[in-house]
C-alpha atoms as a PDB file:
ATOM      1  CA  UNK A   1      52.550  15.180  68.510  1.00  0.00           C
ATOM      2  CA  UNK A   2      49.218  16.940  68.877  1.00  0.00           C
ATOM      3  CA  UNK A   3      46.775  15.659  65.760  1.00  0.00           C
ATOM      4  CA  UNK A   4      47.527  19.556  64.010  1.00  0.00           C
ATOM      5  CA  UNK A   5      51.073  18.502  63.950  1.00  0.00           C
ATOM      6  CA  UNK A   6      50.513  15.162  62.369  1.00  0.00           C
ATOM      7  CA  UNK A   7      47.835  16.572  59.989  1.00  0.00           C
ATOM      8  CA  UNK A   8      51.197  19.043  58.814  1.00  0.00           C
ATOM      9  CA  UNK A   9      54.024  16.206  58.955  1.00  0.00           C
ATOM     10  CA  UNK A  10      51.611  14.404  56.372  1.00  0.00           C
ATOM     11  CA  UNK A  11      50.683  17.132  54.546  1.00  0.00           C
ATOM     12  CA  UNK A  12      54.899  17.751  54.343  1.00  0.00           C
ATOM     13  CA  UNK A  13      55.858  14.221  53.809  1.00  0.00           C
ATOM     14  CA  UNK A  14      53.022  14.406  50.448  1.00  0.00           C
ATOM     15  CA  UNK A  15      50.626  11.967  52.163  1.00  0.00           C
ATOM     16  CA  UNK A  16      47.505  14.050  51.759  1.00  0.00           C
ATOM     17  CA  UNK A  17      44.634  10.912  53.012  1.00  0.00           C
ATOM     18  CA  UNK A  18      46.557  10.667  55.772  1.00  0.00           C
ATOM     19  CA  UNK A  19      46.603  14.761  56.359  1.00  0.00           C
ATOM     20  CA  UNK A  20      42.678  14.413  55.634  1.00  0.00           C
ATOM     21  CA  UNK A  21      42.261  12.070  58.276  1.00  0.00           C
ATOM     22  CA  UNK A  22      43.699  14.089  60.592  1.00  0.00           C
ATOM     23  CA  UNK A  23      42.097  16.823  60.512  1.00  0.00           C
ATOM     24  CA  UNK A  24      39.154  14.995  60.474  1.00  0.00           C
ATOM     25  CA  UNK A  25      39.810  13.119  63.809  1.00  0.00           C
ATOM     26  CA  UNK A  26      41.214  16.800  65.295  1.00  0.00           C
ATOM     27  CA  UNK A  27      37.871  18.278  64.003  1.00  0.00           C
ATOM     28  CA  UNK A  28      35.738  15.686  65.930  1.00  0.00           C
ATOM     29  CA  UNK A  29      37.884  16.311  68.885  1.00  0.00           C
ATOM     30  CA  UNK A  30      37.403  19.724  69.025  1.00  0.00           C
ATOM     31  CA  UNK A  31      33.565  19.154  68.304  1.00  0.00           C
ATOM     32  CA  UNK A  32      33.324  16.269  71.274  1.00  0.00           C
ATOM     33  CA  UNK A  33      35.236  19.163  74.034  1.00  0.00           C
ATOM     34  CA  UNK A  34      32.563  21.829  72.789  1.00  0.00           C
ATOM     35  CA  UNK A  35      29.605  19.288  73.303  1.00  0.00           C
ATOM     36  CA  UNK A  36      31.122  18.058  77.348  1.00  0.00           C
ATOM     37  CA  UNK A  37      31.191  21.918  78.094  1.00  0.00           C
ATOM     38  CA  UNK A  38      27.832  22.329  76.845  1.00  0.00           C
ATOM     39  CA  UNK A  39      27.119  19.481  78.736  1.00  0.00           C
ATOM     40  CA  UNK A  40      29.093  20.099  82.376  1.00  0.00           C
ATOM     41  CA  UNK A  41      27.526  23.462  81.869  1.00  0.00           C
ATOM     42  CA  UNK A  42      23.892  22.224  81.765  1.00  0.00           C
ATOM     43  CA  UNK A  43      25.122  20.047  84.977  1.00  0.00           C
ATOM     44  CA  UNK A  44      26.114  22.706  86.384  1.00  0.00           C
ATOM     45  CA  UNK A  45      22.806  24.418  86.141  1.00  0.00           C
ATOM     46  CA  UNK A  46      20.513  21.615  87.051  1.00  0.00           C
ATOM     47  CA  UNK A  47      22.301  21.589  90.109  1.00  0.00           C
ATOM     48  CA  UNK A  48      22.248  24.733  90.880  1.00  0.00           C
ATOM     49  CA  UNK A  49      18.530  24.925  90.770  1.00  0.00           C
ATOM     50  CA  UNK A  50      18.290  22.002  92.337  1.00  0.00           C
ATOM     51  CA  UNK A  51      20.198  23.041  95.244  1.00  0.00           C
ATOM     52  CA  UNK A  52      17.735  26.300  95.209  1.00  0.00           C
ATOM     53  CA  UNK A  53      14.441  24.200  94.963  1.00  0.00           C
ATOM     54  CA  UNK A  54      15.699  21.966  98.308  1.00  0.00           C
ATOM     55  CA  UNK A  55      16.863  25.409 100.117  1.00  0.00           C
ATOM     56  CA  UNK A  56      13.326  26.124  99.405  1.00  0.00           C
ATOM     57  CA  UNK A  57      11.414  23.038 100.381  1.00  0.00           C
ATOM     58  CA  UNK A  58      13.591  23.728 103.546  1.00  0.00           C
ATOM     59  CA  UNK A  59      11.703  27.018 104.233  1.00  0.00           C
ATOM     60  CA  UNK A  60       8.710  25.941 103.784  1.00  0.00           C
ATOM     61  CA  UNK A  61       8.781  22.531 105.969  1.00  0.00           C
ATOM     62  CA  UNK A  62      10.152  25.469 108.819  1.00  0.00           C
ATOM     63  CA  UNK A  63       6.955  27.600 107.548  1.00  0.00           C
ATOM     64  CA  UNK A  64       4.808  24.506 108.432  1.00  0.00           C
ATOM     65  CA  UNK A  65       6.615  23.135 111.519  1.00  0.00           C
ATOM     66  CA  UNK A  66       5.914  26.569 112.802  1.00  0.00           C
ATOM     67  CA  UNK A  67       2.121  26.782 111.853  1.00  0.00           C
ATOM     68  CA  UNK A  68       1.673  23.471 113.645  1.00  0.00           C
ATOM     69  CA  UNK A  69       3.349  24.590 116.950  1.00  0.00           C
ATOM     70  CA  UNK A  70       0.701  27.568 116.866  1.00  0.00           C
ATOM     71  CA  UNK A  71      -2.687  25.499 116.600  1.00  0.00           C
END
């Protein structure tokens, strides 16, 4: 049973601290998957730019291998 449906069988069956508590602990779940999307999406970003920034550094070591072959 998902924590929802436990939160309702103990709401049903009159035990309302035990309802509380679950929809306490399926609140904090939810909250913890919002803050590891946030966080694979920052992740994701950082390497993204990342990947960018060496593409980059690539060009311009190419830039400079070719100025030193023209001295």
């Amino acid at each position: 049973m998902t924590l929802d449906e436990q939160e309702r069988a103990a709401y049903i069956a009159g035990d309302t601290e035990r309802a509380d508590l679950f929809g306490r602990l399926d609140d904090l779940t939810e909250a913890l998957g919002e803050q590891i999307a946030q966080e694979t999406h920052t992740i994701d970003n950082l390497t993204a730019e990342r990947d960018m920034l060496l593409e980059r550094v690539d060009e311009l070591l190419g830039e400079i291998a070719e100025l030193r072959a023209w001295r």
